[in-house]
Protein backbone atom coordinates (compact mmCIF):
# COMPACT_ATOMS: atom_id res chain seq x y z
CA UNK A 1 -8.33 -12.76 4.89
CA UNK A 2 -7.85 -10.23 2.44
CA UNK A 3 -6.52 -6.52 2.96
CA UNK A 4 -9.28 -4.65 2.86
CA UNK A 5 -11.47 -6.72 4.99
CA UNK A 6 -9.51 -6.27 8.00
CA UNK A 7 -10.84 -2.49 8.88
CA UNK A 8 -14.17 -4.27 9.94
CA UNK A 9 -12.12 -6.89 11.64
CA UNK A 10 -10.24 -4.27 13.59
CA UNK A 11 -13.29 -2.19 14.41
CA UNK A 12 -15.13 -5.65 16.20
CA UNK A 13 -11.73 -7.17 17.96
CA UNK A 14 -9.64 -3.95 19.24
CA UNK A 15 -10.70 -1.47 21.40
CA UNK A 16 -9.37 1.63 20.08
CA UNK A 17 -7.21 3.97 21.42
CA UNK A 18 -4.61 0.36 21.31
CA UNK A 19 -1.47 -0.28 21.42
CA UNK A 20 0.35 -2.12 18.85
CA UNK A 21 1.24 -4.86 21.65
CA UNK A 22 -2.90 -5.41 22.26
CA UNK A 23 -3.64 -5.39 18.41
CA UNK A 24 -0.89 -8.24 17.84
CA UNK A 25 -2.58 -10.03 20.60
CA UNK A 26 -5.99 -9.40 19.26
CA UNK A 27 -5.74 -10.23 15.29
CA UNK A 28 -1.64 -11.03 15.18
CA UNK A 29 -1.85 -14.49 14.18
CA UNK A 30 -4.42 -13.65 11.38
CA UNK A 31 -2.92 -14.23 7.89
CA UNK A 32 -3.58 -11.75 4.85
CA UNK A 33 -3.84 -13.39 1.65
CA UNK A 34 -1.94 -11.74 -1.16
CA UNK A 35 -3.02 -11.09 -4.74
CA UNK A 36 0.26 -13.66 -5.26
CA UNK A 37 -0.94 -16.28 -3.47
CA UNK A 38 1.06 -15.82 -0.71
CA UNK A 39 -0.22 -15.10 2.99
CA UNK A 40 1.55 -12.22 5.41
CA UNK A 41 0.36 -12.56 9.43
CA UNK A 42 -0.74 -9.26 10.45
CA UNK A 43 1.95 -9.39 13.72
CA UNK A 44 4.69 -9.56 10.71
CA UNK A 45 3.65 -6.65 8.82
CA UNK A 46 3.09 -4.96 12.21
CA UNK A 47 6.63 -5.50 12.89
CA UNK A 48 7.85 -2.87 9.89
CA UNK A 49 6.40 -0.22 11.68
CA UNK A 50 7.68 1.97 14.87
CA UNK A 51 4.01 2.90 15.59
CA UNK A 52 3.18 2.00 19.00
CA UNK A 53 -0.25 3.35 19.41
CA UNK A 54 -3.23 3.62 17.03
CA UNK A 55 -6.46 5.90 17.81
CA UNK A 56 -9.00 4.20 15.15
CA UNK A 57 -9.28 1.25 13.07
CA UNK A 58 -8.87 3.90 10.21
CA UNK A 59 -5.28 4.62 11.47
CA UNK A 60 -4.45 0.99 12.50
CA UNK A 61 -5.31 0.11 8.64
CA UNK A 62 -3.62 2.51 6.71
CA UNK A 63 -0.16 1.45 9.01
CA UNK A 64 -0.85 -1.66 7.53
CA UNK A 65 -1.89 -1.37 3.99
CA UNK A 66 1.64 0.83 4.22
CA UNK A 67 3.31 -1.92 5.70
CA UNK A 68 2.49 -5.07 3.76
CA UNK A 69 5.02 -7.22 1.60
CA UNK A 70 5.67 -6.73 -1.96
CA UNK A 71 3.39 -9.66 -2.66
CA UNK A 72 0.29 -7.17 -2.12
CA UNK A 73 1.50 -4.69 -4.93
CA UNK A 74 0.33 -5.54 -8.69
CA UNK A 75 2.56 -5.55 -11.50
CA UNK A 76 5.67 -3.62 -10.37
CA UNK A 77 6.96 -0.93 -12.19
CA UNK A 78 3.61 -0.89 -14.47
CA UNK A 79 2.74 2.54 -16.09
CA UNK A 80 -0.66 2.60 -18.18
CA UNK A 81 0.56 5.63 -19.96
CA UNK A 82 2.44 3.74 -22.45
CA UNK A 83 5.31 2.75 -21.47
CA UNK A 84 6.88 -0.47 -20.14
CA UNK A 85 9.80 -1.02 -18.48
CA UNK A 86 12.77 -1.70 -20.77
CA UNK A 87 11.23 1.10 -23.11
CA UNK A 88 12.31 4.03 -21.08
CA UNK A 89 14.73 5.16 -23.78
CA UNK A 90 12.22 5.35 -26.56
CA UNK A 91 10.75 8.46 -27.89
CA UNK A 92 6.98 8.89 -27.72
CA UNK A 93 5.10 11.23 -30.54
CA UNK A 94 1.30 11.85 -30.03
């Protein structure tokens, strides 16, 4: 499943105010697919967090999207303003 499909999957499965306990054994065992290729269960990214309680699906999604694996982030260290990594020492005229 990908990231941001799982707000509608929380809002049908989980009866919210939940606890993160309830949510794990709601959706735990369903995998996220990463831009990689890789997948992430949503009971492991759950683990990274000391939330215990959520009040919305909003809430319960942004603790994840916080929470996933560096397989969900693009290219790291990219900056579209011109400069790549390695060039950080190089002076920029405009």
């Amino acid at each position: 499943m990908r990231l941001p499909e799982t707000r509608d999957l929380f809002a049908r499965e989980i009866d919210f105010p939940a606890t993160k306990e309830s949510v794990v054994n709601a959706v735990g065992d369903t995998d996220l697919d990463a831009p990689s290729g890789q997948t992430e269960a949503i009971a492991d990214v759950l683990k990274r967090t000391e939330t215990e309680n959520f009040r919305s699906s909003d809430e319960l999604y942004d603790t994840l999207v916080t929470f996933v694996s560096d397989a969900f982030i693009g290219r790291k260290f990219y900056d579209d303003r011109g400069t790549s990594v390695g060039d950080e020492n190089e002076e920029v005229h405009f």
